[in-house]
Protein backbone atom coordinates (compact mmCIF):
# COMPACT_ATOMS: atom_id res chain seq x y z
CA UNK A 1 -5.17 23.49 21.33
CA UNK A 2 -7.73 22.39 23.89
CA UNK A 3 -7.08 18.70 24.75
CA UNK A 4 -10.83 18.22 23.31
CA UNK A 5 -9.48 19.45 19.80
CA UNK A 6 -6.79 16.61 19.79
CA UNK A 7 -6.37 13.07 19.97
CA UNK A 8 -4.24 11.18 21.83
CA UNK A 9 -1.89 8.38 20.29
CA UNK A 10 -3.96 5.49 21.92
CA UNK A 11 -6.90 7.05 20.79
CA UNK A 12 -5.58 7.45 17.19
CA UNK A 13 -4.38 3.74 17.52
CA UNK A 14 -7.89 2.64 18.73
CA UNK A 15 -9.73 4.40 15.63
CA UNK A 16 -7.32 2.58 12.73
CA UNK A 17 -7.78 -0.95 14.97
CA UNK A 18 -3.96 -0.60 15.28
CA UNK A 19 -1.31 -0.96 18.65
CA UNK A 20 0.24 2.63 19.12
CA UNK A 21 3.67 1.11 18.50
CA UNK A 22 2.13 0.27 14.98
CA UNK A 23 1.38 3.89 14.65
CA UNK A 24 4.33 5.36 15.37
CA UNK A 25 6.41 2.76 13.15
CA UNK A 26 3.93 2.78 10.30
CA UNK A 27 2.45 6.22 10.04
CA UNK A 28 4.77 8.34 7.95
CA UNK A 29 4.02 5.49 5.21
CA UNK A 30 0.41 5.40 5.88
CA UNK A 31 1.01 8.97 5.13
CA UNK A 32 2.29 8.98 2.17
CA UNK A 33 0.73 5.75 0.76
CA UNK A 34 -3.29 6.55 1.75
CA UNK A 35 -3.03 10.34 3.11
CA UNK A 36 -3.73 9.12 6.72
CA UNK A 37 -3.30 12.45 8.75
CA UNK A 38 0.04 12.95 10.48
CA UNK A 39 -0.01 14.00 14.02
CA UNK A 40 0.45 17.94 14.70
CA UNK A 41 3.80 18.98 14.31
CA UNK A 42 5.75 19.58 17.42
CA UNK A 43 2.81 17.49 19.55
CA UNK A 44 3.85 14.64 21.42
CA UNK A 45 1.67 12.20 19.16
CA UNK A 46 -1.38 14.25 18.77
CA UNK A 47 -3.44 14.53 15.88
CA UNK A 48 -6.28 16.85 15.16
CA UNK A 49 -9.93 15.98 15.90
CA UNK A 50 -11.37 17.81 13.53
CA UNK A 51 -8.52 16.34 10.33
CA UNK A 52 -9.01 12.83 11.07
CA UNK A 53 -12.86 13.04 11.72
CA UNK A 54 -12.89 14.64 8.22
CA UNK A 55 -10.49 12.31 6.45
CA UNK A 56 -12.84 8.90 8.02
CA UNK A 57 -16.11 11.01 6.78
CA UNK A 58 -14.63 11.49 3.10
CA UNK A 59 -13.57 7.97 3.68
CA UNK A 60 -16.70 6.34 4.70
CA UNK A 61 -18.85 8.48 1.95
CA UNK A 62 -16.02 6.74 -0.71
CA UNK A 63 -15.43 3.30 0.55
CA UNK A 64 -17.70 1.93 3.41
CA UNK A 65 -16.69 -0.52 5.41
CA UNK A 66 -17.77 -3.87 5.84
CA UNK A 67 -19.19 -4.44 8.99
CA UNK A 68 -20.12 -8.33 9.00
CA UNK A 69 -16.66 -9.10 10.73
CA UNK A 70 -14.55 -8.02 13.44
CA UNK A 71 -10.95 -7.07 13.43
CA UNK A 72 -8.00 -9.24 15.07
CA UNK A 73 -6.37 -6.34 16.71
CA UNK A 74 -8.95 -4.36 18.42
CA UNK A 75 -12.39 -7.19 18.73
CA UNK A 76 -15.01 -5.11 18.05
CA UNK A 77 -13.72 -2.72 14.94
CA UNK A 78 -14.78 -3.33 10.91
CA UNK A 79 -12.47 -5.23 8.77
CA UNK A 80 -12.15 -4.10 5.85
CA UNK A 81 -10.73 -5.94 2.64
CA UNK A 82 -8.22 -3.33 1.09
CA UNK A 83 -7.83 -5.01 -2.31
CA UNK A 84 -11.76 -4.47 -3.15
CA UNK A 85 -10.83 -0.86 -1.75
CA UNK A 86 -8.08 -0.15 -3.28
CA UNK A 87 -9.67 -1.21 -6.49
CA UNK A 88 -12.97 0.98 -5.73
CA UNK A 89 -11.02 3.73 -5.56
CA UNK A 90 -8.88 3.22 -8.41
CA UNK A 91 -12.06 3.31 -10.60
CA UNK A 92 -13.33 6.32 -8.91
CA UNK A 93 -10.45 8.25 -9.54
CA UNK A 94 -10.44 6.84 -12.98
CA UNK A 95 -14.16 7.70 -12.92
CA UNK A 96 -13.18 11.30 -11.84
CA UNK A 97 -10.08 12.17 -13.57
CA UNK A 98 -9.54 10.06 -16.25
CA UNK A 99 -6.94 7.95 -17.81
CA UNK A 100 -5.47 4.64 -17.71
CA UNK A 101 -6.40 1.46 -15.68
């Protein structure tokens, strides 16, 4: 892959508003928790352009982020108040596929 089909890990890092040692301990679980993308296997720490711009897009289009505030990590980036999202997305899966609350 061309290097501008990838990512870097600092890059990665910058886009979540998270230190790359937060990445690398954390992103397995992010993973598996939230479906962040996982870098490309057998990359050192490089993730797809093209996988995480899609994931943020269906992201954004879901859940949109609050912009009135900055986050503490990176000054600049959206905070965003995961209970409220975790709960909009609950009821849009609900919403979608049915069942219990």
């Amino acid at each position: 892959m061309h290097d501008t089909e990838t990512m870097s890990l600092e890059e990665f890092a910058q886009t979540w508003g998270r230190a790359p040692a937060t990445v690398k301990r954390h992103i397995r679980h992010w993973h598996r928790k939230w479906g962040v993308p996982l870098p490309i296997a057998g990359s050192e720490w490089r993730w797809s352009r093209a996988v995480v711009s899609a994931f943020l897009r269906a992201q954004q289009q879901c859940f949109p982020l609050a912009t009135s505030a900055t986050n503490d990590n990176v000054p600049g980036l959206p905070v965003t108040d995961a209970s409220s999202l975790i709960a909009a997305q609950k009821k849009a899966l609900h919403q979608l596929y049915g069942g219990t609350q």
